[in-house]
N, C-alpha and C. Protein backbone atom coordinates (compact mmCIF):
# COMPACT_ATOMS: atom_id res chain seq x y z
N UNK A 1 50.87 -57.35 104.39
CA UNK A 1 51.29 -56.22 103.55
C UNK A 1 52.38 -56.65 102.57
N UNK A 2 53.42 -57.34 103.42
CA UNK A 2 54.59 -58.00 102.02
C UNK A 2 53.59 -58.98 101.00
N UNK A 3 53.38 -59.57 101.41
CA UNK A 3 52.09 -60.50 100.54
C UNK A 3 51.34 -59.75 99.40
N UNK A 4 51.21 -58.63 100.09
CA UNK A 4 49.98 -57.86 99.18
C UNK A 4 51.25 -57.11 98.31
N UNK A 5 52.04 -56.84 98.42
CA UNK A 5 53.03 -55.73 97.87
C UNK A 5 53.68 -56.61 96.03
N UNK A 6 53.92 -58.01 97.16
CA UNK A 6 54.36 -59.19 96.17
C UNK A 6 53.81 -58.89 95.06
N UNK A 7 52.62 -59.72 95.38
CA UNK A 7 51.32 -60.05 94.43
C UNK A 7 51.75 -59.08 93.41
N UNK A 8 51.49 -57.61 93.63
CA UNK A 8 51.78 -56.51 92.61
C UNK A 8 52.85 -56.55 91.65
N UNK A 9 54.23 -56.69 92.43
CA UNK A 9 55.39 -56.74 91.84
C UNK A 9 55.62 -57.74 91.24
N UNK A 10 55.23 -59.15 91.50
CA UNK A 10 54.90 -60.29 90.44
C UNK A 10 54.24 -60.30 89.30
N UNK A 11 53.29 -59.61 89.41
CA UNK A 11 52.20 -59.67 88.45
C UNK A 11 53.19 -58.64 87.24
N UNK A 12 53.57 -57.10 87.87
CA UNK A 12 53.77 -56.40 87.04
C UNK A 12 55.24 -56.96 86.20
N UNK A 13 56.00 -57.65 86.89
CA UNK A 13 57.50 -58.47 85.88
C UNK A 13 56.74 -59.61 84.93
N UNK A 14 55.71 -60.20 85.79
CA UNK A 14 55.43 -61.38 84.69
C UNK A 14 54.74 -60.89 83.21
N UNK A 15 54.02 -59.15 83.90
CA UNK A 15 53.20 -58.50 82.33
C UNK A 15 54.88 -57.86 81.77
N UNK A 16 55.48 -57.50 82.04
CA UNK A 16 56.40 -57.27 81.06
C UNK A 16 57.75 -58.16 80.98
N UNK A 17 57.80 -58.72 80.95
CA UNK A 17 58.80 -59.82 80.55
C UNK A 17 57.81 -61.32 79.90
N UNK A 18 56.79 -60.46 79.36
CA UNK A 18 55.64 -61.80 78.58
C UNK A 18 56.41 -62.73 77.96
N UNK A 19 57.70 -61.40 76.68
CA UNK A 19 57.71 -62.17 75.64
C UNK A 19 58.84 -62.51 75.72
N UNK A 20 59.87 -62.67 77.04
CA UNK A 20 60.53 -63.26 77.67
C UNK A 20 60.82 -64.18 77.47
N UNK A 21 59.34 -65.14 78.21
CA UNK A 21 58.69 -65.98 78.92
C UNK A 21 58.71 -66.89 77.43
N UNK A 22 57.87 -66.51 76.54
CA UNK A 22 57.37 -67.19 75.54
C UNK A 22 58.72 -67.50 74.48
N UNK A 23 59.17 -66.52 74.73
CA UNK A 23 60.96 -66.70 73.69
C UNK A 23 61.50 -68.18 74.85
N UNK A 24 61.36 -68.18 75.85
CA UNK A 24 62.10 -69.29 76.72
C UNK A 24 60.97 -70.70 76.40
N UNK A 25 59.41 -70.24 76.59
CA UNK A 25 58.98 -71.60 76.15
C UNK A 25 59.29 -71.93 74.55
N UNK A 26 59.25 -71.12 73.83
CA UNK A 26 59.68 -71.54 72.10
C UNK A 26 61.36 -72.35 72.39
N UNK A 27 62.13 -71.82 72.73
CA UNK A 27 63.49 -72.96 72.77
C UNK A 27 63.41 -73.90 73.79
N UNK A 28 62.05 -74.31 74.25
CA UNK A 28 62.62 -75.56 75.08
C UNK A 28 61.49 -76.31 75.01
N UNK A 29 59.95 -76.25 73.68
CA UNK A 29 58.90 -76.88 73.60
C UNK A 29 59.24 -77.05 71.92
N UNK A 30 58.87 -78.55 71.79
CA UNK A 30 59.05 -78.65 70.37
C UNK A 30 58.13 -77.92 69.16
N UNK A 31 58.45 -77.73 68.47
CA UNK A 31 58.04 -76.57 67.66
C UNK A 31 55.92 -77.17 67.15
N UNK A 32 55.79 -78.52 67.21
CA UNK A 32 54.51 -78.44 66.92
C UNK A 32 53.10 -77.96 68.06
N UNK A 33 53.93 -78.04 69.42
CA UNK A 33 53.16 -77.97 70.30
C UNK A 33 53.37 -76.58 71.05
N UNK A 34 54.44 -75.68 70.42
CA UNK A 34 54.29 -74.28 70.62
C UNK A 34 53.29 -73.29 70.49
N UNK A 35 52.40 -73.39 69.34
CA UNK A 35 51.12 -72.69 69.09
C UNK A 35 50.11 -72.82 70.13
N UNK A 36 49.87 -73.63 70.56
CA UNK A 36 49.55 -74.30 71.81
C UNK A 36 49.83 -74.00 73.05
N UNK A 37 50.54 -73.96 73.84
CA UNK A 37 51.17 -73.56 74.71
C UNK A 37 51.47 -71.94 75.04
N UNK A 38 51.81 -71.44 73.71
CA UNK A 38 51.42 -70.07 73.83
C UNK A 38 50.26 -69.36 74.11
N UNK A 39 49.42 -69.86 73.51
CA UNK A 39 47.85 -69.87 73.96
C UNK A 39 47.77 -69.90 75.27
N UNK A 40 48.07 -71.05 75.74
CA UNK A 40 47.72 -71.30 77.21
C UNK A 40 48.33 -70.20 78.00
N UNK A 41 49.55 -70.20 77.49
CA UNK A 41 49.87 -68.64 78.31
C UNK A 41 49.47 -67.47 78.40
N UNK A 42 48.64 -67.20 77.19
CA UNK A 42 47.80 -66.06 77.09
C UNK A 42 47.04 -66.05 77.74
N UNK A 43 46.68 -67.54 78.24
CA UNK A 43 44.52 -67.33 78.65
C UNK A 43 44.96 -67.27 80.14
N UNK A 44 46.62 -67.53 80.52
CA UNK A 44 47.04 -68.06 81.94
C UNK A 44 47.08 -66.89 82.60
N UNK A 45 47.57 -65.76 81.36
CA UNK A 45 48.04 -64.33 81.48
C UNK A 45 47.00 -63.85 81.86
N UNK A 46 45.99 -63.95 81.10
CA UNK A 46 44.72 -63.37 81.40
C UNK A 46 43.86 -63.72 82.27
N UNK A 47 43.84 -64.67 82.89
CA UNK A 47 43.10 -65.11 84.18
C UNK A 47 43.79 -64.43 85.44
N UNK A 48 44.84 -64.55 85.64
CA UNK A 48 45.35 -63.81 86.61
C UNK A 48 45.26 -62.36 86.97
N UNK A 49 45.17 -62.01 85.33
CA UNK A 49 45.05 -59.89 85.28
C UNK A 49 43.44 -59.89 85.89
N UNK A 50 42.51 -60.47 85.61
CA UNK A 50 41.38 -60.65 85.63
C UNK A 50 41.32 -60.78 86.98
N UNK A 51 42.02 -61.77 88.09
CA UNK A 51 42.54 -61.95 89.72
C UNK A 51 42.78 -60.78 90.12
N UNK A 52 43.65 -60.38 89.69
CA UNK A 52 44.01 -59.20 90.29
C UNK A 52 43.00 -58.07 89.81
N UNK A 53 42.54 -57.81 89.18
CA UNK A 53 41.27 -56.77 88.81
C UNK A 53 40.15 -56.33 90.18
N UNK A 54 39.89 -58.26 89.62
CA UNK A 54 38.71 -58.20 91.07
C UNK A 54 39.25 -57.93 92.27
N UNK A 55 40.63 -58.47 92.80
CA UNK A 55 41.00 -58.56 94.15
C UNK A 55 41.28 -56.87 94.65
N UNK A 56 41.45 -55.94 93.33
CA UNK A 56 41.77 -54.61 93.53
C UNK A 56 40.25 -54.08 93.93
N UNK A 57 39.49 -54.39 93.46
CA UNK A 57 37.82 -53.87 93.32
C UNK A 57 37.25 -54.20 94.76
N UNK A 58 37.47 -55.60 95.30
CA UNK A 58 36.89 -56.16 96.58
C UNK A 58 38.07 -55.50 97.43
N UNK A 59 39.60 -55.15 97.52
CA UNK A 59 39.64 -53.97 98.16
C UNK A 59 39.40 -53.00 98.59
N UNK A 60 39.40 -52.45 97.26
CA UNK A 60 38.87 -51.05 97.24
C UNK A 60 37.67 -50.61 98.16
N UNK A 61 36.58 -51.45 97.36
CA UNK A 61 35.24 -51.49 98.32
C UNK A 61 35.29 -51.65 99.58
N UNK A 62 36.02 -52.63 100.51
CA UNK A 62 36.25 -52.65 101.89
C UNK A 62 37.00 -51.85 102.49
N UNK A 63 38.04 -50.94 101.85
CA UNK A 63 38.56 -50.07 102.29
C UNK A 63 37.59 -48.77 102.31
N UNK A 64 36.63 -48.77 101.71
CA UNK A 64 35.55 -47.27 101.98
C UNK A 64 34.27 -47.40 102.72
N UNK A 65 34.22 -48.88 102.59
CA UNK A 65 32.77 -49.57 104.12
C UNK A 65 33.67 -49.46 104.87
N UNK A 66 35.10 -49.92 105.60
CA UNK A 66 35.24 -50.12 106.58
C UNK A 66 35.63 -48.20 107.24
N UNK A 67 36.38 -47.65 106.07
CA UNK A 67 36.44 -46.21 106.50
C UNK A 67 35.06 -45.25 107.10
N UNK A 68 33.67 -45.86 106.19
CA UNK A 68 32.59 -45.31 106.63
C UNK A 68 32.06 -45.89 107.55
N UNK A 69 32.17 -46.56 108.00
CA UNK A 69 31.58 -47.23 109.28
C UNK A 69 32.59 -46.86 110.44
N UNK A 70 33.52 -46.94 110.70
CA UNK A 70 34.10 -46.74 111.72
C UNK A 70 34.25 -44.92 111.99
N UNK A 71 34.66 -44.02 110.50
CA UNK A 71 34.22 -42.65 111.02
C UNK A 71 33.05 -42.67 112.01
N UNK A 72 32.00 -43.21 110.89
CA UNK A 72 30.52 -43.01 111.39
C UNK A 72 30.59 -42.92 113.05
N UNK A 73 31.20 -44.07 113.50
CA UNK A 73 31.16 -44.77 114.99
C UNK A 73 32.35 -43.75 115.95
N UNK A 74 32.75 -42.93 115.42
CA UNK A 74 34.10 -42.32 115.91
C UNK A 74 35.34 -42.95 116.40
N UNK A 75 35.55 -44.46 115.85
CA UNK A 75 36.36 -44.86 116.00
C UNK A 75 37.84 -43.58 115.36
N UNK A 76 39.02 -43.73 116.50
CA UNK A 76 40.19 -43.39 115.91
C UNK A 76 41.05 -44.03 114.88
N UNK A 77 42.12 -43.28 113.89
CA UNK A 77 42.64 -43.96 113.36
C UNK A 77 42.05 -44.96 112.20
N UNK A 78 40.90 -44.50 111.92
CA UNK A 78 39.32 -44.99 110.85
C UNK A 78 40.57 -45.40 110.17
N UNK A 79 41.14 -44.28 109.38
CA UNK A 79 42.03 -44.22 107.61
C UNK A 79 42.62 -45.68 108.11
N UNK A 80 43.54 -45.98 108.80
CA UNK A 80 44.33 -46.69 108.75
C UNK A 80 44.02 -47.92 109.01
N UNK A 81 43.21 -48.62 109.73
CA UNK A 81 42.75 -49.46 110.29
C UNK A 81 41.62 -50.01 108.82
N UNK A 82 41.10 -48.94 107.96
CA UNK A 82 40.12 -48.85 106.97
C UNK A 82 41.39 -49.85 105.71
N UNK A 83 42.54 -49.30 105.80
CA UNK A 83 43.88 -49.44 104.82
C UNK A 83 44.21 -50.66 105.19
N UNK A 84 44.82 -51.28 106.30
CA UNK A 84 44.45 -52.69 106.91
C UNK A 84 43.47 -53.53 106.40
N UNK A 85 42.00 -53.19 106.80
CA UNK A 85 41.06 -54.23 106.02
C UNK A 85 41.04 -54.07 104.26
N UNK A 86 41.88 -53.09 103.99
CA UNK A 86 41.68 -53.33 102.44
C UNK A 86 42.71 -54.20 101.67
N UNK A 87 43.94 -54.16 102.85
CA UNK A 87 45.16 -55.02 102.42
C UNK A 87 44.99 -56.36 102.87
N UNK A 88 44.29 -56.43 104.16
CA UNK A 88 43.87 -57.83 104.60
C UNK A 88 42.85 -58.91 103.16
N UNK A 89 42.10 -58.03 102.80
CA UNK A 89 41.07 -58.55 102.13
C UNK A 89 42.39 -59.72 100.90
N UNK A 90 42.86 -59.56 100.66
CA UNK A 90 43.43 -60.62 99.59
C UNK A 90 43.62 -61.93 100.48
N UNK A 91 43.54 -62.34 101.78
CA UNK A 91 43.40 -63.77 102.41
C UNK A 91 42.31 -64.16 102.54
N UNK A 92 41.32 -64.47 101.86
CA UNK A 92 40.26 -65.03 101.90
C UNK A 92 39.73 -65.64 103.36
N UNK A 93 38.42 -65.02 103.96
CA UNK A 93 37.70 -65.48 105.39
C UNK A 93 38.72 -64.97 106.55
N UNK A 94 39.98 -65.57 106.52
CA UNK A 94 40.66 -65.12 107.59
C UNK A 94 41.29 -63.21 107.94
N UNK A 95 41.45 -63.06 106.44
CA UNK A 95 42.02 -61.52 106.25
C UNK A 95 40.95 -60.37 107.02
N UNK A 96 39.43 -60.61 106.93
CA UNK A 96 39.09 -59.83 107.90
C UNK A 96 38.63 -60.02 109.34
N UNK A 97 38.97 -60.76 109.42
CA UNK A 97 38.98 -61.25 110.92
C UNK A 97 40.40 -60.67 111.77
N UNK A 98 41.46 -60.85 111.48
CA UNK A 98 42.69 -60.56 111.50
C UNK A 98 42.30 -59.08 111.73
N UNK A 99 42.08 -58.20 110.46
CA UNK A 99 41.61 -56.89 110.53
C UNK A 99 41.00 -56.13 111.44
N UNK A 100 39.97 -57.09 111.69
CA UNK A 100 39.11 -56.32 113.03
C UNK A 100 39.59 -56.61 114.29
N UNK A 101 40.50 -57.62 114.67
CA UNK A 101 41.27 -57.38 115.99
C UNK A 101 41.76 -56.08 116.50
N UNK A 102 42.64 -55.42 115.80
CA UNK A 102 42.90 -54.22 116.19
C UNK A 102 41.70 -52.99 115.61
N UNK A 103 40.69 -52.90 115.39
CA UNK A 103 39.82 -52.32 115.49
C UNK A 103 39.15 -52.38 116.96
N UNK A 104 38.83 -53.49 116.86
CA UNK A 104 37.93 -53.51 117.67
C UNK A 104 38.91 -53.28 119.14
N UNK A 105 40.02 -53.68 119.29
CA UNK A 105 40.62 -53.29 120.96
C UNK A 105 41.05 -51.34 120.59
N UNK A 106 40.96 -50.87 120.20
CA UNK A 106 41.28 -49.29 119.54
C UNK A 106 39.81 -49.00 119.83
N UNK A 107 38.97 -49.76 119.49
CA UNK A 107 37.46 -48.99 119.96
C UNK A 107 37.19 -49.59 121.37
N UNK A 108 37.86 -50.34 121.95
CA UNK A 108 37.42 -50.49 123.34
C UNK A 108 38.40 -49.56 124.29
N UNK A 109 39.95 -49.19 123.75
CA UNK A 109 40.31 -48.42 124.70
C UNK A 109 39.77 -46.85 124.89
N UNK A 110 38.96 -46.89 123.99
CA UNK A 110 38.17 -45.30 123.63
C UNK A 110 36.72 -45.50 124.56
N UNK A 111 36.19 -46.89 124.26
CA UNK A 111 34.66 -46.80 125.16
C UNK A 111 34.22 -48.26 124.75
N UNK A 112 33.91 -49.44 126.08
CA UNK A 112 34.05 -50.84 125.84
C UNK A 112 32.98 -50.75 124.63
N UNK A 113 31.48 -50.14 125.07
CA UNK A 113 30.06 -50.35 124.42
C UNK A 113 30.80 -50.75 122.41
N UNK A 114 31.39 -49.32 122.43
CA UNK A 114 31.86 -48.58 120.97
C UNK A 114 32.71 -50.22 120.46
N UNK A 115 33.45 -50.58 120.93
CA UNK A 115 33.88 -52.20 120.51
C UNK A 115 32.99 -53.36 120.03
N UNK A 116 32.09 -53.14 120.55
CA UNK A 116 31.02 -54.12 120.36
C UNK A 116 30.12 -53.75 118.77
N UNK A 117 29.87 -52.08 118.74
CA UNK A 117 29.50 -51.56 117.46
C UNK A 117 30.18 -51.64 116.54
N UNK A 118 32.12 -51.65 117.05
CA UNK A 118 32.79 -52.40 115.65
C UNK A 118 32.68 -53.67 115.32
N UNK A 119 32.76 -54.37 116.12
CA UNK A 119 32.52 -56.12 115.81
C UNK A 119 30.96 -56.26 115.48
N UNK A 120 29.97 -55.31 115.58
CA UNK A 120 28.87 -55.67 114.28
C UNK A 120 28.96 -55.09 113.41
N UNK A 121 29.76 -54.07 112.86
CA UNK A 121 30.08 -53.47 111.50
C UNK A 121 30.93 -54.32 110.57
N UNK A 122 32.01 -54.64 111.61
CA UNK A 122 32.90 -55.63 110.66
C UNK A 122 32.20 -57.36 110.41
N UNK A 123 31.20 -57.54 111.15
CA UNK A 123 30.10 -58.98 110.84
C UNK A 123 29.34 -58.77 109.73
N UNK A 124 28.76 -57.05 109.74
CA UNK A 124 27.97 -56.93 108.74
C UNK A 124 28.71 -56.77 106.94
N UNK A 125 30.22 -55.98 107.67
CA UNK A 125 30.45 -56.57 106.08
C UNK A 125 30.81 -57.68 105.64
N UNK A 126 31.39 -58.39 106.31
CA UNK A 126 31.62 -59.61 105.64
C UNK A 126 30.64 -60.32 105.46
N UNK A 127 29.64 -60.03 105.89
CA UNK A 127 28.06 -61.01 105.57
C UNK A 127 28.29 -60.56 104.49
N UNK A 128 28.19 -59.18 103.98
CA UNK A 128 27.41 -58.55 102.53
C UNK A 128 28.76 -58.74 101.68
N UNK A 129 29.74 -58.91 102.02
CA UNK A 129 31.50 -59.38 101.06
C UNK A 129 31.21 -61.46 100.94
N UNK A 130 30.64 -62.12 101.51
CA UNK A 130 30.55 -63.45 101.61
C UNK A 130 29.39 -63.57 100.50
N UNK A 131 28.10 -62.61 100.68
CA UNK A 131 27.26 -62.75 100.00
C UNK A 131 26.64 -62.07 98.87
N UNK A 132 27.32 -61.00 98.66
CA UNK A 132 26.97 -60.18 97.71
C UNK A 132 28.62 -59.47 96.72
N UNK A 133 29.30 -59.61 97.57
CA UNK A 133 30.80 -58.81 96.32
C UNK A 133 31.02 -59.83 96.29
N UNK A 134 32.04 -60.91 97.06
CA UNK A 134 33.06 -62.14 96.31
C UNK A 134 31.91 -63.04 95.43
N UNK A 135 30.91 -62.88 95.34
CA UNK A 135 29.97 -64.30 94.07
C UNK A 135 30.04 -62.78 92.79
N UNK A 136 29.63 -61.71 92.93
CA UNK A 136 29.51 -60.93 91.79
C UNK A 136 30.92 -60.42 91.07
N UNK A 137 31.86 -60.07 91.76
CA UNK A 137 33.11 -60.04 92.01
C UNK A 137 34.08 -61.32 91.29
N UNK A 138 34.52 -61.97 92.09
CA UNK A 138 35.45 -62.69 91.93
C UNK A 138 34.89 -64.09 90.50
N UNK A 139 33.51 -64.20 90.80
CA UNK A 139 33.02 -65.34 90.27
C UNK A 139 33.30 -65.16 88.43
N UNK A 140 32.95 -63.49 88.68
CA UNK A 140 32.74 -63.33 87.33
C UNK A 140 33.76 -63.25 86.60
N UNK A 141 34.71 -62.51 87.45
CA UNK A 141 35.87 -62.44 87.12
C UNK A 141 36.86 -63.84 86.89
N UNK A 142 37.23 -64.38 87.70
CA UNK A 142 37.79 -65.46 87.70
C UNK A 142 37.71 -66.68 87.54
N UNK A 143 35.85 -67.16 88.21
CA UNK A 143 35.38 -68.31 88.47
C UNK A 143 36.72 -69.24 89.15
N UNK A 144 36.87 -68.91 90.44
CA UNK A 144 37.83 -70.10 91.66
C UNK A 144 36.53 -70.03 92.54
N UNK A 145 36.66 -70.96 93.05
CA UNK A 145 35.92 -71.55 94.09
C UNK A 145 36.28 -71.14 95.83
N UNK A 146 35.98 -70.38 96.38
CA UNK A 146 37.08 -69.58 98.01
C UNK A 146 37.56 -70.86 98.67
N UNK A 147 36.93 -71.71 98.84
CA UNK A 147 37.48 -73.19 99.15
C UNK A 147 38.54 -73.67 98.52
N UNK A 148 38.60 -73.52 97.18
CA UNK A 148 40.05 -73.65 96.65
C UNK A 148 40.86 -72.80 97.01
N UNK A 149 40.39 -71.27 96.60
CA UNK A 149 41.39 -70.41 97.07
C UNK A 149 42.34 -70.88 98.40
N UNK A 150 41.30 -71.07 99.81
CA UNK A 150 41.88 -71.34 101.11
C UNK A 150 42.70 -72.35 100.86
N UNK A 151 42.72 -73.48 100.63
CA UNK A 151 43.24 -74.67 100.63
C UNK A 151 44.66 -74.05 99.61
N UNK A 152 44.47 -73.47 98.68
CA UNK A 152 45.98 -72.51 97.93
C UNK A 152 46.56 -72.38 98.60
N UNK A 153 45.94 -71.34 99.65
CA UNK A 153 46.61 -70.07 100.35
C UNK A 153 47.18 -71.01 101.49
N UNK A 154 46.70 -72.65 102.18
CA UNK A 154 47.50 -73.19 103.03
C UNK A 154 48.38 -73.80 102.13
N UNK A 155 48.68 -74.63 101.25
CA UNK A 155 49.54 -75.22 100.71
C UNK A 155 50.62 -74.71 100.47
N UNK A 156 50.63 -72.84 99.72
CA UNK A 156 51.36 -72.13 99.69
C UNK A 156 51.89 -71.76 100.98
N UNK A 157 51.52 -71.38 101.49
CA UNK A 157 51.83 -70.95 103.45
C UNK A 157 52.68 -71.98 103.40
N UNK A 158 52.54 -73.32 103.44
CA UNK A 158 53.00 -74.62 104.21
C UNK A 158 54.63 -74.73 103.00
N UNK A 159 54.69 -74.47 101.85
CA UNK A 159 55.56 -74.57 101.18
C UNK A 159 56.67 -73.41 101.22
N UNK A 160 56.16 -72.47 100.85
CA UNK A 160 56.90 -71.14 100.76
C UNK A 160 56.92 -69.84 101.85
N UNK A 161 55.72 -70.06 102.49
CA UNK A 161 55.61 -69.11 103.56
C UNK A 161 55.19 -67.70 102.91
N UNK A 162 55.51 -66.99 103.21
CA UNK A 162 54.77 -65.40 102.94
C UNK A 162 54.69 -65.21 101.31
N UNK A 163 55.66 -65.88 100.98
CA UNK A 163 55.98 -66.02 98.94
C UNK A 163 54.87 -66.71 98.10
N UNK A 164 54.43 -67.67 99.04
CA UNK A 164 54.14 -68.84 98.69
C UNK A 164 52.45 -68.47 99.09
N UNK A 165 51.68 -67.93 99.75
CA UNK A 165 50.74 -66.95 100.19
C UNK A 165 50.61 -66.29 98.89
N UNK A 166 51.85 -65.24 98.65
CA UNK A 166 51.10 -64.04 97.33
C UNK A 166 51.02 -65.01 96.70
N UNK A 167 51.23 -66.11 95.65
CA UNK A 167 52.01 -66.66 95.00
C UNK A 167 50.49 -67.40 94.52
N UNK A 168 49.92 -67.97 95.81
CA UNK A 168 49.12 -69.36 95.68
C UNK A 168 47.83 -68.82 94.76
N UNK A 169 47.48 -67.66 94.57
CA UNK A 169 45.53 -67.92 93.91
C UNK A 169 46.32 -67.37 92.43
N UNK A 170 47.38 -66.59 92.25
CA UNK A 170 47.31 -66.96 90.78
C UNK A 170 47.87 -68.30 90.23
N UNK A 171 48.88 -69.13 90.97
CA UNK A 171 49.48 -70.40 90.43
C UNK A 171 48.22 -70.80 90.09
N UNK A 172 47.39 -70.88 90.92
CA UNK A 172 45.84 -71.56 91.36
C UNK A 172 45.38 -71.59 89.97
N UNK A 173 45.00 -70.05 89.58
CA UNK A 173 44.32 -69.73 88.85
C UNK A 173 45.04 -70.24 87.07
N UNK A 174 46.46 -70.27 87.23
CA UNK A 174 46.93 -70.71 85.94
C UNK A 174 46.67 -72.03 85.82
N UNK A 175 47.22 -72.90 86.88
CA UNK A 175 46.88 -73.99 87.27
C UNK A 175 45.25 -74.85 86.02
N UNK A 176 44.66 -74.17 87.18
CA UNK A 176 43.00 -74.64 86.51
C UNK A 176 43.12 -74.31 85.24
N UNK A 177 43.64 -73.30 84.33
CA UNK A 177 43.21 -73.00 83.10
C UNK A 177 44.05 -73.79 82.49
N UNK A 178 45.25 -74.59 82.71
CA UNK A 178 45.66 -75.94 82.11
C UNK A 178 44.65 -77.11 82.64
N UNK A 179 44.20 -77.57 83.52
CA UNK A 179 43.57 -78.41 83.67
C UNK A 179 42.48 -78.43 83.11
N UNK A 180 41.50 -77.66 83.09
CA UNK A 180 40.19 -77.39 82.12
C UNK A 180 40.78 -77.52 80.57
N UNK A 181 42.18 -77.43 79.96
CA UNK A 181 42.16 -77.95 79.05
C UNK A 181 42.19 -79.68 78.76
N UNK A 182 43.45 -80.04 79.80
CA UNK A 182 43.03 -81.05 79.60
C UNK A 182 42.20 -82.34 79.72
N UNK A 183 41.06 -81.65 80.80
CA UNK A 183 39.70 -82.09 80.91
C UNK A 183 38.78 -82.34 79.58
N UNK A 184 38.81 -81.25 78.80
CA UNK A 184 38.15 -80.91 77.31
C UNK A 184 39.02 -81.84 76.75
N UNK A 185 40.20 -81.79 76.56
CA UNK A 185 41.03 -82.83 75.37
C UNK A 185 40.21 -84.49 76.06
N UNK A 186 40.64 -84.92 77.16
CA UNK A 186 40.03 -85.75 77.65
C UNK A 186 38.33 -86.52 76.68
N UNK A 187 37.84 -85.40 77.65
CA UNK A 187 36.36 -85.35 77.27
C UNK A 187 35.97 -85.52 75.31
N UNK A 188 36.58 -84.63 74.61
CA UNK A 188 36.77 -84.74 73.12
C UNK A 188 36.96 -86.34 73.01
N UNK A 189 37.97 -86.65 73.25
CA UNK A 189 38.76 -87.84 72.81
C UNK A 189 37.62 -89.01 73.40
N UNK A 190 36.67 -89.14 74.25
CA UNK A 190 35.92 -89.94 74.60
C UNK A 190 34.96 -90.27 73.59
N UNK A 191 34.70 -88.76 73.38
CA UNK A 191 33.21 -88.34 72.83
C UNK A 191 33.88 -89.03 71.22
N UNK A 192 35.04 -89.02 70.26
CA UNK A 192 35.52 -89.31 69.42
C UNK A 192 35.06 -91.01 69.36
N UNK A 193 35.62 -91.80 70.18
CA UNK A 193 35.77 -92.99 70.43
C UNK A 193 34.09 -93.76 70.32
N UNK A 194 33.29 -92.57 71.16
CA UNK A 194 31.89 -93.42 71.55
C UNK A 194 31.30 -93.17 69.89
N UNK A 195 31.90 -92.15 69.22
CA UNK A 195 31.42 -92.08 67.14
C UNK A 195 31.18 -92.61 66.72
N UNK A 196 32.96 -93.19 66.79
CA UNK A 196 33.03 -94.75 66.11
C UNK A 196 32.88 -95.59 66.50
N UNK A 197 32.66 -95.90 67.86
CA UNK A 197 31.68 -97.65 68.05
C UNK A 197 30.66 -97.23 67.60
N UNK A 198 29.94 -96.11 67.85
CA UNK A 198 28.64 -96.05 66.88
C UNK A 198 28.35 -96.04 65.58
N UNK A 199 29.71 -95.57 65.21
CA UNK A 199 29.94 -95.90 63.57
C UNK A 199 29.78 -97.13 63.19
């Protein structure tokens, strides 16, 4: 929940203190490679709003499967436990797993059978969240890879701890959108070279 709270409150200082940001990179980037750089911050800006878009949407959605499925089942305490898997959902694979622990012992102190019907509700969504929302979802939105994401989300864990968690899929995500540039500059500059030996 601090994780998830972060994320928000980061996102919303970094959208308004943009031109902050860009007044601090203009006095400390030399003036030809500012046009430049500003850019990158735009597209850095915008990959992340785009993160957070989807990550609000693949919430959202798990917070109203997991509310309808567990009413359905008469599990107690649906709302909240439903509010859980929607806050869980920003840890990629592990966040609903985590989630359904206390589901599922809340539906066994009510009736063992009824536990077992939550742990195939919560299998069945994450089948249809593994295979059908995070590729339509996130892909389109963001294009990260969940394998990267995870490997973020430990590096961050291992560095910063709970900070370092909210912190990791947008660094991630700014991250790559400098590197894909200078993959392309790379790549250009090859493609330049192989011209003129052919020249």
């Amino acid at each position: 929940l601090v994780a998830f709270i972060l994320v928000f409150v980061l996102t919303f200082y970094m959208t308004v203190e943009e031109q902050a940001t860009k007044r601090l990179v203009r006095s400390l980037v030399p003036l030809k490679h500012q046009p430049y750089l500003t850019n990158l911050m735009n597209r850095m800006q915008d990959k992340i709003g785009l993160w957070l878009r989807g990550q609000l949407i693949l919430s959202l959605v798990i917070f109203v499967l997991v509310w309808i499925g567990l009413t359905i089942l008469g599990v107690k305490y649906a709302v909240v436990l439903a509010l859980l898997a929607g806050v869980m959902e920003i840890v990629p694979y592990l966040g609903p797993i985590i989630s359904a622990i206390p589901a599922v012992f809340i539906a066994f102190t009510q009736y063992p059978m009824l536990a077992v019907g939550v742990l195939i509700l919560y299998y069945l969504i994450q089948f249809a969240e593994n295979h059908i929302l995070v590729p339509q979802v996130m892909r389109r939105t963001v294009g990260l890879n969940p394998v990267i994401t995870i490997v973020a989300l430990l590096v961050g864990a291992k560095i910063a701890g709970i900070l370092g968690i909210a912190l990791a899929v947008p660094v991630t995500t700014a991250i790559g959108v400098a590197v894909g540039d200078f993959l392309d500059i790379n790549k250009k500059a090859v493609e330049e070279d192989e011209d003129i030996e052919s020249a």
